[in-house]
C-alpha atoms as a PDB file:
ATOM      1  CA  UNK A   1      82.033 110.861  94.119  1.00  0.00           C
ATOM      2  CA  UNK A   2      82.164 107.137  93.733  1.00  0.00           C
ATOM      3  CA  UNK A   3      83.370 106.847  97.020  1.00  0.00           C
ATOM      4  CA  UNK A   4      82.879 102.956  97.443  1.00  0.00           C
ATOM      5  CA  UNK A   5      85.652 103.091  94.405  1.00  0.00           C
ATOM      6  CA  UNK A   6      88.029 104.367  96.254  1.00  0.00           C
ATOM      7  CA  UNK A   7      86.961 101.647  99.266  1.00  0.00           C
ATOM      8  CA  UNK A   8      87.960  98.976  96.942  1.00  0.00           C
ATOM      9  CA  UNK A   9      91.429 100.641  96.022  1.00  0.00           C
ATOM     10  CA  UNK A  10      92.393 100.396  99.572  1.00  0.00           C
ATOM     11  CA  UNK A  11      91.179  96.609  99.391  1.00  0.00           C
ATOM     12  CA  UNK A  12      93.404  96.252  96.204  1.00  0.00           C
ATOM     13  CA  UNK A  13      96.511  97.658  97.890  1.00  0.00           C
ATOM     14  CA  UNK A  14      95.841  95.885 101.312  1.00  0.00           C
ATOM     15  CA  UNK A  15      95.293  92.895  99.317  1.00  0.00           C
ATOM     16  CA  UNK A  16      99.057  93.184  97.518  1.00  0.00           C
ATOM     17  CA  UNK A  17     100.180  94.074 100.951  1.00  0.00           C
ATOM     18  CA  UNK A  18      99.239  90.735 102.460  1.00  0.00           C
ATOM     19  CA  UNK A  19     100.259  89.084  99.974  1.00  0.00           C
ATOM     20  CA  UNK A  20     103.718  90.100 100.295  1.00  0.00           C
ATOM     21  CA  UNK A  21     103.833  90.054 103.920  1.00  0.00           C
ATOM     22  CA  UNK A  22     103.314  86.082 103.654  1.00  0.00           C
ATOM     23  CA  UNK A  23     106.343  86.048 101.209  1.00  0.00           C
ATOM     24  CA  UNK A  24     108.580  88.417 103.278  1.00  0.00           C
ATOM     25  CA  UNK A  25     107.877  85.999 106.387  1.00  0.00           C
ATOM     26  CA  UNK A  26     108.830  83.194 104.514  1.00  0.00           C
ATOM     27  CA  UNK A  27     112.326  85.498 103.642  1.00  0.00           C
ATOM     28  CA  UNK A  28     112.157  86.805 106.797  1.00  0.00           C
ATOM     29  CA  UNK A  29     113.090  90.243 105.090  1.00  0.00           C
ATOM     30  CA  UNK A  30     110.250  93.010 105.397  1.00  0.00           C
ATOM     31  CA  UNK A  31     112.486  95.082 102.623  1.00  0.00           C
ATOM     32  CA  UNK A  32     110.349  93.282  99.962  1.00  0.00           C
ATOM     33  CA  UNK A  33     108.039  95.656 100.768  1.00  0.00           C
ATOM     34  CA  UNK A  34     109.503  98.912  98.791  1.00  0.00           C
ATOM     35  CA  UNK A  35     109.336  96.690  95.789  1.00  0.00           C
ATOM     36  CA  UNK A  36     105.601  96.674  95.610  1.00  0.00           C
ATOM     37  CA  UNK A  37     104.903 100.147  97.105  1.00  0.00           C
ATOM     38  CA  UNK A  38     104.898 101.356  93.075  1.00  0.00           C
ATOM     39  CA  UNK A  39     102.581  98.520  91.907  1.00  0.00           C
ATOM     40  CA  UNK A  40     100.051  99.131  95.134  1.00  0.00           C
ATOM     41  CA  UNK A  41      98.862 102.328  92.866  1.00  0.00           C
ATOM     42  CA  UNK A  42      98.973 100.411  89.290  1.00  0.00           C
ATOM     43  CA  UNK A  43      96.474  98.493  91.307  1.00  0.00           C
ATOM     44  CA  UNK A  44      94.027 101.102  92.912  1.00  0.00           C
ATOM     45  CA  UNK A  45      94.065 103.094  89.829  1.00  0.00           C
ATOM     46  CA  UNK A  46      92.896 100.240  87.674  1.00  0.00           C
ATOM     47  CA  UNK A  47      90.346  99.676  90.026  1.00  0.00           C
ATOM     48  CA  UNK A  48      89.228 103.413  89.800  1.00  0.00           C
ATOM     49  CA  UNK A  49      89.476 103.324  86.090  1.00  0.00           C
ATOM     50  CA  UNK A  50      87.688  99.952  85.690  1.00  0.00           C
ATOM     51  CA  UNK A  51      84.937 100.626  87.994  1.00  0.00           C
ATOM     52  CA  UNK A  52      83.394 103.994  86.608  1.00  0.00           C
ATOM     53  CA  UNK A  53      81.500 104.402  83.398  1.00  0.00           C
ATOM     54  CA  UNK A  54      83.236 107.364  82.156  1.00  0.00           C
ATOM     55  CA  UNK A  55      86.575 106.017  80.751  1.00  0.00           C
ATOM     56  CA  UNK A  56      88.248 108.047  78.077  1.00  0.00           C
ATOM     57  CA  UNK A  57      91.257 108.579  76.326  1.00  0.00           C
ATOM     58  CA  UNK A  58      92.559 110.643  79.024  1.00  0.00           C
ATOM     59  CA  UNK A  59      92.099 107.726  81.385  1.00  0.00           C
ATOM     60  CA  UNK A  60      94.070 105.554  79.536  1.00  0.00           C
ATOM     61  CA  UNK A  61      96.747 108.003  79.056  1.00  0.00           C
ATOM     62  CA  UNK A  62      97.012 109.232  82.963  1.00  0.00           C
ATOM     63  CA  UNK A  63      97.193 105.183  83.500  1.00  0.00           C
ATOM     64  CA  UNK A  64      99.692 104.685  80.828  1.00  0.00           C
ATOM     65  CA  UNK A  65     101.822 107.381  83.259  1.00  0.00           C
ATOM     66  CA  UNK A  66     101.200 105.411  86.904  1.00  0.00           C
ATOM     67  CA  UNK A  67     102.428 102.963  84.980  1.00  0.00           C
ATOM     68  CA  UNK A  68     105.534 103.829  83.797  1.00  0.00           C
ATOM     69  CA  UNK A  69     106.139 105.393  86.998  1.00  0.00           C
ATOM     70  CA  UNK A  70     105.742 102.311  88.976  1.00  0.00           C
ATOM     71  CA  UNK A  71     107.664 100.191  86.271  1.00  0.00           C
ATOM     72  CA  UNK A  72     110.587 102.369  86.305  1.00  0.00           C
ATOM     73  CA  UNK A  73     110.812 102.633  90.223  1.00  0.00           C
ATOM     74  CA  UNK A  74     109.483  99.362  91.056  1.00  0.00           C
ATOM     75  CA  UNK A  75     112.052  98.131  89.034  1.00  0.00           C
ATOM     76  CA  UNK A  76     115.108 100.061  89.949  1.00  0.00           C
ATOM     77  CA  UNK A  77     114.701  99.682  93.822  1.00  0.00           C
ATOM     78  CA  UNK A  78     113.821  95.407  93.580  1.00  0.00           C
ATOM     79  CA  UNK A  79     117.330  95.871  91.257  1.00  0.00           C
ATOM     80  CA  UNK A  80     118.969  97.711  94.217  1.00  0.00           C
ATOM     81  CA  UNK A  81     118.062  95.078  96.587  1.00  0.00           C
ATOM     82  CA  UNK A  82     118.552  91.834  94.790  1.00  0.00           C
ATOM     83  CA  UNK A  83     120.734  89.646  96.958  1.00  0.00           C
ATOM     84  CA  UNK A  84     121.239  92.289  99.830  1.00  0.00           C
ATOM     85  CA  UNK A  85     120.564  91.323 103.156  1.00  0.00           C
ATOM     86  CA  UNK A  86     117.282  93.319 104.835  1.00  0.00           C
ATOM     87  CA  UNK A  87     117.355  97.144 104.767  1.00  0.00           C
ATOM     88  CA  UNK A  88     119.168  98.529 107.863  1.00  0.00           C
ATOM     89  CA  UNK A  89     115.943 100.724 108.719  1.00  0.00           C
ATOM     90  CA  UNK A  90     113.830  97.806 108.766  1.00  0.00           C
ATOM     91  CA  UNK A  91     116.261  95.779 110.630  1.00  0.00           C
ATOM     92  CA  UNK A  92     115.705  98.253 113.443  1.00  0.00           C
ATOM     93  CA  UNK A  93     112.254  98.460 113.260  1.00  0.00           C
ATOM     94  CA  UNK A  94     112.100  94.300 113.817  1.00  0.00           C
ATOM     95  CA  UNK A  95     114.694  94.599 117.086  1.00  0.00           C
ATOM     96  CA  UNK A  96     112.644  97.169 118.303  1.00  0.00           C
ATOM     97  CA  UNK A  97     109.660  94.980 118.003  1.00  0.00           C
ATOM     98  CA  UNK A  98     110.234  91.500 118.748  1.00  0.00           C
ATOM     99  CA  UNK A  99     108.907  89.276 119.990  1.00  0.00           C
ATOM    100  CA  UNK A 100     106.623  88.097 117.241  1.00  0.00           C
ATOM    101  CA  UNK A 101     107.424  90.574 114.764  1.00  0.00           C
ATOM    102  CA  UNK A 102     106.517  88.473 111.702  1.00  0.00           C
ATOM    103  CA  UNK A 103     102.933  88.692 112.658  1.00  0.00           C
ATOM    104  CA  UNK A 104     103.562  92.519 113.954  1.00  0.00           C
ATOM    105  CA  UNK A 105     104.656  93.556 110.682  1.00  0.00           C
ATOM    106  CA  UNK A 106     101.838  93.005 108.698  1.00  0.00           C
ATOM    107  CA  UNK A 107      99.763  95.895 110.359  1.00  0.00           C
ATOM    108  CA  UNK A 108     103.449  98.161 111.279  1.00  0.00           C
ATOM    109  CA  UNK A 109     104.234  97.862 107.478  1.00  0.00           C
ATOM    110  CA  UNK A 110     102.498  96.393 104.889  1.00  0.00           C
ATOM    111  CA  UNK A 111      99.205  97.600 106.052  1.00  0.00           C
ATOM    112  CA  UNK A 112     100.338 101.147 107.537  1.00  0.00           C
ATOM    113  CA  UNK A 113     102.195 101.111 103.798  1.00  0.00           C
ATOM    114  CA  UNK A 114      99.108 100.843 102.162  1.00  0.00           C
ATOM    115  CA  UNK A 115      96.943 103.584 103.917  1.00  0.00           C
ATOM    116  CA  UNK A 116      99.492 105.906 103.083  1.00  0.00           C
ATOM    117  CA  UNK A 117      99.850 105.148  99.432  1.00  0.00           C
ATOM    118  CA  UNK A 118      95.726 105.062  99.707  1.00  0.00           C
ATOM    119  CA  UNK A 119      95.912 108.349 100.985  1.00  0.00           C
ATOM    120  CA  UNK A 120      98.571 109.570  98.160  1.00  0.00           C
ATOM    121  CA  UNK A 121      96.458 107.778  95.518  1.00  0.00           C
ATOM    122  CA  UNK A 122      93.626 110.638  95.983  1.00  0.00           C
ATOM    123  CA  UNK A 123      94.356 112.237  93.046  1.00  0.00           C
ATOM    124  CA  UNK A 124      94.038 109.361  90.780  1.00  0.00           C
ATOM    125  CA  UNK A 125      90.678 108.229  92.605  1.00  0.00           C
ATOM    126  CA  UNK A 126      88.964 111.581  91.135  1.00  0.00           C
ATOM    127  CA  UNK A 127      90.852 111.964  88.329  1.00  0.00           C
ATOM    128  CA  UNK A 128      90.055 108.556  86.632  1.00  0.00           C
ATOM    129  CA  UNK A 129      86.521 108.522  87.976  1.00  0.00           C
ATOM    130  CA  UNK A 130      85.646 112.152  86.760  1.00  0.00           C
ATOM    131  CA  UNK A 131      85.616 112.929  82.898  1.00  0.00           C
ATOM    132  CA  UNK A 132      86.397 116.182  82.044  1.00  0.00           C
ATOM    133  CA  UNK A 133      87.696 117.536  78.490  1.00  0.00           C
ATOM    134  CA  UNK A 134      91.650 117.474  77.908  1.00  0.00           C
ATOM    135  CA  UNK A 135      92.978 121.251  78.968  1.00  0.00           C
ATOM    136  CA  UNK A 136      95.569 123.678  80.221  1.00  0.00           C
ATOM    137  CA  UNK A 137      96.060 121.502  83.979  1.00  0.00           C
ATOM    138  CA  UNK A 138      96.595 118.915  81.870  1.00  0.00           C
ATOM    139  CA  UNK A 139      99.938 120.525  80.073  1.00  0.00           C
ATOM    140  CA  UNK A 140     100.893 121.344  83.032  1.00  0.00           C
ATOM    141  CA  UNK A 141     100.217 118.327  84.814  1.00  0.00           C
ATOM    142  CA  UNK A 142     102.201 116.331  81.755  1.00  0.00           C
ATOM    143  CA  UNK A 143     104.909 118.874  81.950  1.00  0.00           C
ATOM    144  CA  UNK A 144     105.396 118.311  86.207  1.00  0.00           C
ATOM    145  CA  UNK A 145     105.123 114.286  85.845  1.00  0.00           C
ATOM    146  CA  UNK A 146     107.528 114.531  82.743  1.00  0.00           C
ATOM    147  CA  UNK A 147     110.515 116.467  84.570  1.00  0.00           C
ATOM    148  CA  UNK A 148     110.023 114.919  87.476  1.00  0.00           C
ATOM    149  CA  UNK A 149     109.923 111.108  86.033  1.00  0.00           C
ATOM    150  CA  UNK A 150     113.690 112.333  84.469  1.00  0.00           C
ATOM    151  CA  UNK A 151     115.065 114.066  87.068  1.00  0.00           C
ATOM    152  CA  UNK A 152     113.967 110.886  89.341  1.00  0.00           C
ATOM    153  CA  UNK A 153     115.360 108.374  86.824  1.00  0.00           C
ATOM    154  CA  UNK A 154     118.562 110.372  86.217  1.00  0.00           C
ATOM    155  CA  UNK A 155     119.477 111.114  89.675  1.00  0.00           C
ATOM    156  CA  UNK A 156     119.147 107.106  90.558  1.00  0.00           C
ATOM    157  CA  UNK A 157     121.599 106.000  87.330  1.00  0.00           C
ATOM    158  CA  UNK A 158     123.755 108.513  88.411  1.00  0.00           C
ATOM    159  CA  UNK A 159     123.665 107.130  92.284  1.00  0.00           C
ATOM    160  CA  UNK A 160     123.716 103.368  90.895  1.00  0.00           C
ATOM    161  CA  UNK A 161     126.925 104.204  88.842  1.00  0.00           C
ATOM    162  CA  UNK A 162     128.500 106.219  91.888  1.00  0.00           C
ATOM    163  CA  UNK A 163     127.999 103.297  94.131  1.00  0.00           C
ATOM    164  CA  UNK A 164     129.182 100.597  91.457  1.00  0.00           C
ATOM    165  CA  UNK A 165     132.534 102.183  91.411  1.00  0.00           C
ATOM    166  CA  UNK A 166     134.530 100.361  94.391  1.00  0.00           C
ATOM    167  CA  UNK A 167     136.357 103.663  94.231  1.00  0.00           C
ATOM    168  CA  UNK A 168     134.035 105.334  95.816  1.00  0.00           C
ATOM    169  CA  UNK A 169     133.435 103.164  98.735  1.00  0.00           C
ATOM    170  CA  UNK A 170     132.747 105.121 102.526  1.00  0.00           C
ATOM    171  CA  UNK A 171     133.022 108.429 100.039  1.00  0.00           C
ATOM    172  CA  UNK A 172     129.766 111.188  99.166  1.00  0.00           C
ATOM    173  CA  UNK A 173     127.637 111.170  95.591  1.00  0.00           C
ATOM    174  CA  UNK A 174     128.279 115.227  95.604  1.00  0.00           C
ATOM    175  CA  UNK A 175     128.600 115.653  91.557  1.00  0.00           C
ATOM    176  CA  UNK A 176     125.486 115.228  88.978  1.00  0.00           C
ATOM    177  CA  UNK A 177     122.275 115.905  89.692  1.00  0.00           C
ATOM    178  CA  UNK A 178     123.368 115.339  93.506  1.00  0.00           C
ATOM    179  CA  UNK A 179     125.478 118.351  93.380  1.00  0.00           C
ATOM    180  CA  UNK A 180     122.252 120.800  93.310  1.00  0.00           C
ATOM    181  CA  UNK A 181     120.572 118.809  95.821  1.00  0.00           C
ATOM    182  CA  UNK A 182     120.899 115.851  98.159  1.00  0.00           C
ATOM    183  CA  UNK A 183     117.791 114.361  97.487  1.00  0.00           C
ATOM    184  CA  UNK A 184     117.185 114.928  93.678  1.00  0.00           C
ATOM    185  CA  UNK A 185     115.586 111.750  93.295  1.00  0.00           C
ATOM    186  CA  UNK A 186     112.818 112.959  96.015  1.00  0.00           C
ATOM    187  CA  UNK A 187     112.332 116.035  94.532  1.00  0.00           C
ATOM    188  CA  UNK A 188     111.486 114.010  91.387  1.00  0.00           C
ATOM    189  CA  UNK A 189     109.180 111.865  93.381  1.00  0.00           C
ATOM    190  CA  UNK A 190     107.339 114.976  94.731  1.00  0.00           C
ATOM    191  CA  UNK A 191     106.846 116.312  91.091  1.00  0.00           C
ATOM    192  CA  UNK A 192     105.565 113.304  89.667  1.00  0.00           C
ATOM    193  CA  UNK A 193     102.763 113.231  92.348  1.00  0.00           C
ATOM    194  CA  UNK A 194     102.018 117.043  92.084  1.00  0.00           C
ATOM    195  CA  UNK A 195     101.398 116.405  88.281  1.00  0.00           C
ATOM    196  CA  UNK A 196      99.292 113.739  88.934  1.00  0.00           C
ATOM    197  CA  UNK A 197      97.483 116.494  91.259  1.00  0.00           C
ATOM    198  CA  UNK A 198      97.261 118.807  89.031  1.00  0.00           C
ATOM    199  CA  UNK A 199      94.899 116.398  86.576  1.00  0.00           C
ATOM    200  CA  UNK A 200      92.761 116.259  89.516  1.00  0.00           C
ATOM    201  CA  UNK A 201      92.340 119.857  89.423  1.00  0.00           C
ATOM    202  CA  UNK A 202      90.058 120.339  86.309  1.00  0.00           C
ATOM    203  CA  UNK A 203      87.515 117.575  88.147  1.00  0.00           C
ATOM    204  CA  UNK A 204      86.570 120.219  90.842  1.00  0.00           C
ATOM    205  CA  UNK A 205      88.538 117.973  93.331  1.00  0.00           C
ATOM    206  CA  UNK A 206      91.094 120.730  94.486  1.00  0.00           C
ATOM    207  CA  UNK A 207      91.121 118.936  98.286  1.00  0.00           C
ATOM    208  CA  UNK A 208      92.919 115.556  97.248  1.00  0.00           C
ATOM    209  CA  UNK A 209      95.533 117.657  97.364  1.00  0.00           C
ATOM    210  CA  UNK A 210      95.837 115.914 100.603  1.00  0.00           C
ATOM    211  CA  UNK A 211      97.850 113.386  98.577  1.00  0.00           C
ATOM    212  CA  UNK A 212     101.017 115.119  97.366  1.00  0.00           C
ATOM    213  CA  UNK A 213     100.903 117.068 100.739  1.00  0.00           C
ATOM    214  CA  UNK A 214     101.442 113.707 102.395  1.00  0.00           C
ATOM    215  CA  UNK A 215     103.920 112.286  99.990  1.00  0.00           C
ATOM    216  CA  UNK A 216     106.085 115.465  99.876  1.00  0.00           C
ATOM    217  CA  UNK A 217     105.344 115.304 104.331  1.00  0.00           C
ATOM    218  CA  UNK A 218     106.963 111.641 104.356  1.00  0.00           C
ATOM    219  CA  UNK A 219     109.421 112.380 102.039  1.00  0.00           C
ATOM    220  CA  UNK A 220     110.505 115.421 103.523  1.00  0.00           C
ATOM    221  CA  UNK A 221     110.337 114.390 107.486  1.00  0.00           C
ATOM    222  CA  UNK A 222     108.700 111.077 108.014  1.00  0.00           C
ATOM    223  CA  UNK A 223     110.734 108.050 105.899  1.00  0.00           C
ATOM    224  CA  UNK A 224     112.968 110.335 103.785  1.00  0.00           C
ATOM    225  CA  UNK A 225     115.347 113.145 103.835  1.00  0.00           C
ATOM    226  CA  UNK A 226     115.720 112.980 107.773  1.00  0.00           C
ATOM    227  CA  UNK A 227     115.742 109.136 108.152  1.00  0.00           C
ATOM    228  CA  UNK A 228     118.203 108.301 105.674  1.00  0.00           C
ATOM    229  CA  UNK A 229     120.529 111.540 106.558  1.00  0.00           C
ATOM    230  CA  UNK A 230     120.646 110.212 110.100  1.00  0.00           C
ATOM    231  CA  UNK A 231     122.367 107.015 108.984  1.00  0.00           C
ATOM    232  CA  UNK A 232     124.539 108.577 106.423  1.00  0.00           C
ATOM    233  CA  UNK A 233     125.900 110.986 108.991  1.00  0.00           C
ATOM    234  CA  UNK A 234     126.630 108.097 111.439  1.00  0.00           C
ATOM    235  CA  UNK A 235     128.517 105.887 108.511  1.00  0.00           C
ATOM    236  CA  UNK A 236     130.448 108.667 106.263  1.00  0.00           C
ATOM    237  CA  UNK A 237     131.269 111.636 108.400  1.00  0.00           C
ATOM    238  CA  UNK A 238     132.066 113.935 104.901  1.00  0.00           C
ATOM    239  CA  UNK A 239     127.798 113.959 104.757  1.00  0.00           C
ATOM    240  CA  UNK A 240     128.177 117.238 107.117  1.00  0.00           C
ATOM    241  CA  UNK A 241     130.182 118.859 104.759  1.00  0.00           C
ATOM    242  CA  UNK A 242     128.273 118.268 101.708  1.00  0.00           C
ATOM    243  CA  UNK A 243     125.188 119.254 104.091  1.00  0.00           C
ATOM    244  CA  UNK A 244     126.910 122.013 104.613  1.00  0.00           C
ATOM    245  CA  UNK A 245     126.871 123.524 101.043  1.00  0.00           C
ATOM    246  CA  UNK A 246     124.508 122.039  98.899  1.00  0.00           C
ATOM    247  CA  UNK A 247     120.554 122.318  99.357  1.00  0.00           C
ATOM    248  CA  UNK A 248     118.333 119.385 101.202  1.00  0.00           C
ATOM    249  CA  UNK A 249     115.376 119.288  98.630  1.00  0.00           C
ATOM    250  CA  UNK A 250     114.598 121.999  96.060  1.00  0.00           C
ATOM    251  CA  UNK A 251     117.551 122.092  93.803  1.00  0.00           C
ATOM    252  CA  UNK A 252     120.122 124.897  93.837  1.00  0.00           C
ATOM    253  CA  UNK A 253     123.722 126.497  93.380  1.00  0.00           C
ATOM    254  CA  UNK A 254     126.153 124.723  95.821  1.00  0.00           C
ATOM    255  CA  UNK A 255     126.604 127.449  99.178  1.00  0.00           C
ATOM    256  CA  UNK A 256     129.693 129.382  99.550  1.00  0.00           C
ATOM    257  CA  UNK A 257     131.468 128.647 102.492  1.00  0.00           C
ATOM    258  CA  UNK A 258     133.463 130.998 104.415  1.00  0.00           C
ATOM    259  CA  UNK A 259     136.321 130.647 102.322  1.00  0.00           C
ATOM    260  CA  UNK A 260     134.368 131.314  98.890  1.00  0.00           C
ATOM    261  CA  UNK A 261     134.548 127.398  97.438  1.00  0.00           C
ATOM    262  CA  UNK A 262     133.007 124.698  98.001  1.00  0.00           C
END
């Protein structure tokens, strides 16, 4: 199973990890490190791609999609950070563990980062190691990845323009995508990684479906939907409404409430 491939994916992502834990002690800003969790997979899966014998035009294709994947998100969230001070969720995580955080933060985050996106990565470790002929998993793998890349990259320019608007400053992003879910840009996320699942499939590798399990766990109840709605809650007290009446993750009609509107 080319095991000692996926070995050296870890080393690739740990490697990237280091590397920007010695620039975000330098900016003494640990948010740096959402900006390369995207790129930690281009990474891996080039080394899985690059270190089997069995390339083929599916390889290059399932690469060309990690790719854009990482480029768009990669992208977007280093866009949403430029020039803001450290992430609020990280500036907790450094109070709660000073002293000597800078050095604590390399293992805490940027390495505990990378086993998880090793773990995610699963998928592409069999799937661009294992050559199998282009079939039916693979329509449906293309047709997950390709409505959950636009429902991810839809949901964020519709957030981005919300939050541009000085209008809407202390109010809730309730209408768009956002009004069938509070998290559509998750529920992208999880699709894009089920798809890349599903390509797995044909290789006779059903168990890295430990991967999307893990992603759609952290998203879900780790670093996602239950993190950030704490905060939210605590700064814009509307949140409970819109809690109230529109679903957390799979999308849906906005809930009646008692009165019959919303």
């Amino acid at each position: 199973m080319n095991f000692w491939l996926y070995c050296l994916g870890l080393a690739a992502m740990l490697a990237v990890a280091t590397a920007t834990w010695i620039v975000s002690v330098l900016k003494r800003d640990v948010s740096i490190v959402d900006g390369v969790w995207a790129p930690m997979f281009v990474f891996a899966a080039v080394v899985y791609a690059t270190g089997t014998d069995h390339s083929t035009g599916r390889t290059a294709f399932i690469l060309a999609l990690v790719a854009l994947w990482a480029v768009r998100l990669s992208g977007y969230i280093i866009w949403r950070n430029w020039g803001e001070p450290e992430d609020r969720r990280y500036r907790d995580i450094r109070q709660k563990y000073e002293p000597r955080f800078a050095l604590k933060s390399l293992g805490i985050i940027f390495w505990f980062q990378a086993g998880l996106a090793w773990i995610i990565s699963m998928p592409l470790w069999q799937t661009l190691t294992v050559p199998v002929e282009v079939g039916a998993f693979d329509v449906l793998a293309v047709t997950a990845w390709t409505v959950g890349m636009t429902l991810e990259s839809i949901a964020d320019w519709q957030l981005a323009r919300f939050k541009a608007n000085p209008d809407n400053q202390g109010k809730v992003m309730d209408h768009g995508l956002w009004r069938y879910t509070r998290h559509p840009n998750y529920f992208g996320e999880c699709l894009i990684w089920w798809g890349f699942y599903l390509f797995a499939v044909p290789t006779g590798a059903w168990w890295t479906i430990a991967g999307p399990l893990l992603l759609t766990y952290l998203l879900l109840k780790f670093s996602g939907v239950t993190l950030m709605e704490q905060t939210i809650i605590e700064r814009r007290p509307a949140y409970r409404e819109y809690i109230a009446h529109t679903n957390a993750f799979l999308p849906g009609p906005p809930k009646q409430t008692m009165e019959g509107s919303i």
